[in-house]
Protein backbone atom coordinates (compact mmCIF):
# COMPACT_ATOMS: atom_id res chain seq x y z
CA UNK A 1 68.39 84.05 122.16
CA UNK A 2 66.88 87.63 122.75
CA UNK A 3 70.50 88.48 124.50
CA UNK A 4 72.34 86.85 121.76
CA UNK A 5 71.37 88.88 119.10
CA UNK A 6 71.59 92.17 121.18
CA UNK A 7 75.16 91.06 121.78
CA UNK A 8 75.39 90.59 117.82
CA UNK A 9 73.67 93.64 117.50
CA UNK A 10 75.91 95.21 119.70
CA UNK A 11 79.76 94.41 118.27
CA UNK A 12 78.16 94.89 114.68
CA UNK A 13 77.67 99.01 115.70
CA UNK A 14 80.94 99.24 117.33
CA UNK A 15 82.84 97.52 114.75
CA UNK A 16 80.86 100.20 112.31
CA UNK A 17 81.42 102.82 114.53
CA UNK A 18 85.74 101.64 114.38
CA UNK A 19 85.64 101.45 110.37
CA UNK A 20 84.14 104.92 110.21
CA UNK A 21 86.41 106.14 112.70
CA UNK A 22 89.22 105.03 111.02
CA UNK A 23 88.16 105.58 107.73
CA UNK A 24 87.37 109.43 108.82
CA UNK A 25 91.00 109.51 110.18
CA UNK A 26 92.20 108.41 107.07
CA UNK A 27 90.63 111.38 105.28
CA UNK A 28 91.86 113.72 107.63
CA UNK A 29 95.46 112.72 107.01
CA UNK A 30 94.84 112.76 103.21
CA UNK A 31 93.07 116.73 103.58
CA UNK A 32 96.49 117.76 105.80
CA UNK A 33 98.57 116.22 103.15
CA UNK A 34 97.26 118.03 101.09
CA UNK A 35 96.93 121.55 102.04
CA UNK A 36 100.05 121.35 103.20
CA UNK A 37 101.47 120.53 99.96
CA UNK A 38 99.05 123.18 98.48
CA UNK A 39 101.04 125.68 101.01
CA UNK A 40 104.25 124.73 99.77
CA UNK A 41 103.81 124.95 95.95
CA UNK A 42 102.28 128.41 96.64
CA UNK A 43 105.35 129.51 98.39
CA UNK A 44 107.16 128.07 95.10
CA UNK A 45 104.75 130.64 92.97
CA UNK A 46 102.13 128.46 91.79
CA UNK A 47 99.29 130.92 92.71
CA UNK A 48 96.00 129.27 91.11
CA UNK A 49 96.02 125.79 91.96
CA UNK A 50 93.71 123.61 89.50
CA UNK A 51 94.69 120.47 90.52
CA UNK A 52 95.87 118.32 93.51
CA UNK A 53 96.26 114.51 94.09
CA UNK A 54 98.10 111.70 95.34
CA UNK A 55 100.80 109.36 93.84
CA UNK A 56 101.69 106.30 95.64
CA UNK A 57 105.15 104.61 94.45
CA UNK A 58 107.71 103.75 96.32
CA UNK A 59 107.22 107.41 97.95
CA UNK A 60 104.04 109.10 98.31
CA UNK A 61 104.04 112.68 97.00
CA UNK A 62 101.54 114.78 96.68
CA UNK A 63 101.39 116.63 92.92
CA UNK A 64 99.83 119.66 92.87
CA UNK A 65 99.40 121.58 89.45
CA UNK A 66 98.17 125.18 88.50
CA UNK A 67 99.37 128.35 86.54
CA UNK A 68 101.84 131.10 88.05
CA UNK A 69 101.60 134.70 87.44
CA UNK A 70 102.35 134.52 84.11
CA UNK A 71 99.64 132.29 83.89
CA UNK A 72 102.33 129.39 82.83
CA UNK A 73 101.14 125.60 83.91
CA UNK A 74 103.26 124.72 86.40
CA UNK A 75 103.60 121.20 88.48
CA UNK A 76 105.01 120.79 91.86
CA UNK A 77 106.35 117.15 93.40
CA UNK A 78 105.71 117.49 97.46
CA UNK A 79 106.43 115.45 99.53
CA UNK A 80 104.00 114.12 102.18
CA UNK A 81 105.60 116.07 104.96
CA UNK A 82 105.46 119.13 102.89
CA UNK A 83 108.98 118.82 101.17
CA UNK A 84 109.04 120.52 97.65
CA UNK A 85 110.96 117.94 95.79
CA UNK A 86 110.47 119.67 91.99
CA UNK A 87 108.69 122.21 90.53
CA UNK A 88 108.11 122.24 86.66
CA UNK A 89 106.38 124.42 84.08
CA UNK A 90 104.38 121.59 82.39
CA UNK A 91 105.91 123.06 78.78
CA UNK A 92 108.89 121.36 80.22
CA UNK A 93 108.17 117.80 79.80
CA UNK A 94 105.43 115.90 77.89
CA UNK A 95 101.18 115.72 78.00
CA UNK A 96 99.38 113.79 79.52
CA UNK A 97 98.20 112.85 75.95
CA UNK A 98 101.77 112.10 74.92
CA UNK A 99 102.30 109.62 77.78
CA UNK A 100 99.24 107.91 77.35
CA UNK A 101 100.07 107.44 73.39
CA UNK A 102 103.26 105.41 74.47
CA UNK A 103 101.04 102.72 75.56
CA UNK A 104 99.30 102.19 71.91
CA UNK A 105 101.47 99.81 70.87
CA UNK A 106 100.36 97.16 73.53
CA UNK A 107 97.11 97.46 72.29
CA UNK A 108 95.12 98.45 75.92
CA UNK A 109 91.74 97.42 76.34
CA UNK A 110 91.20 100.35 78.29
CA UNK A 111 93.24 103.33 79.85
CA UNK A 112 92.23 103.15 83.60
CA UNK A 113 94.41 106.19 84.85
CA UNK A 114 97.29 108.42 83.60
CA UNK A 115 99.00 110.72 86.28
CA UNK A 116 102.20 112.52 87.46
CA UNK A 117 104.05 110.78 89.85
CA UNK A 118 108.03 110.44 90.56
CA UNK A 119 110.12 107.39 91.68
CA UNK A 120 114.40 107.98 92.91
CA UNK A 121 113.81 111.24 92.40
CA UNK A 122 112.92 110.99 88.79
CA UNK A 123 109.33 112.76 87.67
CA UNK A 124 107.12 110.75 85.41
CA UNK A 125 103.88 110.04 83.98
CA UNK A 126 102.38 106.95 85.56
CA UNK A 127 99.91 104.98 82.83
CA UNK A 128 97.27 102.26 84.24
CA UNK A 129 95.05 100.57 81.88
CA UNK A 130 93.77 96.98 81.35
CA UNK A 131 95.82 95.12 78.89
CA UNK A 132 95.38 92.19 75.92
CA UNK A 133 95.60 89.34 78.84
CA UNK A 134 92.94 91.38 80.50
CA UNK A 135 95.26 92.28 83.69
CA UNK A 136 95.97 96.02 85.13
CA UNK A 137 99.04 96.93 83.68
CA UNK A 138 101.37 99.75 84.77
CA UNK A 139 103.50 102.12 82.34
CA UNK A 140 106.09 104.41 83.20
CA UNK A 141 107.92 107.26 81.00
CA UNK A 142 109.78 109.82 82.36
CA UNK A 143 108.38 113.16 82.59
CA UNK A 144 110.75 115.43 80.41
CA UNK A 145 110.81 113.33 77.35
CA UNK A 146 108.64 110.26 77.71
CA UNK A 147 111.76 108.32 77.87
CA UNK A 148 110.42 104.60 79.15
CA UNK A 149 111.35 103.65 82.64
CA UNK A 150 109.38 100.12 82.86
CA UNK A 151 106.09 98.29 82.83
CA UNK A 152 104.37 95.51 85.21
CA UNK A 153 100.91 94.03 85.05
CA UNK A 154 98.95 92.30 87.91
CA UNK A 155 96.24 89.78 87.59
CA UNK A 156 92.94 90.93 87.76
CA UNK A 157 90.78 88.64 89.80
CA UNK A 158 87.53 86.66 88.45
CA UNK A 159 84.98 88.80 90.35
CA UNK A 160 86.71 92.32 88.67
């Protein structure tokens, strides 16, 4: 019995020692991502970053937002690799306010997430939030005019 749970003992640290490991690698990959997308838009003349983050669509881009030197708010699409798809001054295309008003009319329980993203090449404001039927719902309007693209929801499950 005494060698059993050892055993147990054993694989349970190992597989802990895998998730971490994996987990850290993860991370690592997210941080390169990142900086390297932080590089880019600086080369592109956005100076004083303020902002970086990940969109996942059918792409995964990495936005990255700050001011210039005229201290304008710009935006910058990247690609993971480091590809500058877009850059923006944010006076170009609507708030982040202004996209998440677009969802009033489906009366949201609550707004889970609003955030720059781009799909086909398109930029747009991505809008999460719980809806009426209690399921995550997402929102899409394009980025220059808040022109809708389209809407899904998911199911949320019992337990969330």
């Amino acid at each position: 019995m005494k060698k059993i749970v050892i055993a147990f003992v054993c694989v349970l640290f190992a597989a802990l020692f895998l998730y971490i490991d994996a987990y850290s690698d993860a991370i690592s990959s997210k941080n390169e991502s990142e900086q390297r997308a932080m590089k880019q838009a600086e080369k592109k003349g956005i100076i004083h970053i303020t902002d970086v983050y990940t969109y996942r669509g059918s792409d995964v881009y990495i936005i990255v937002i700050g001011k210039n030197d005229k201290d304008e708010q710009m935006i910058a699409w990247v690609t993971e690799k480091g590809r500058v798809v877009d850059v923006r001054k944010a006076s170009e295309g609507i708030t982040k306010q202004q996209a998440q008003s677009s969802i009033k009319p489906y009366h949201p329980k609550e707004v889970v997430s609003v955030k720059l993203g781009m799909e086909k090449g398109v930029p747009l404001w991505e809008i999460t939030y719980i809806d009426e039927r209690d399921r995550y719902s997402f929102y899409y309007v394009r980025f220059e005019d808040g022109t809708f693209l389209k809407r899904y929801h998911f199911a949320r499950g019992k337990d969330s």
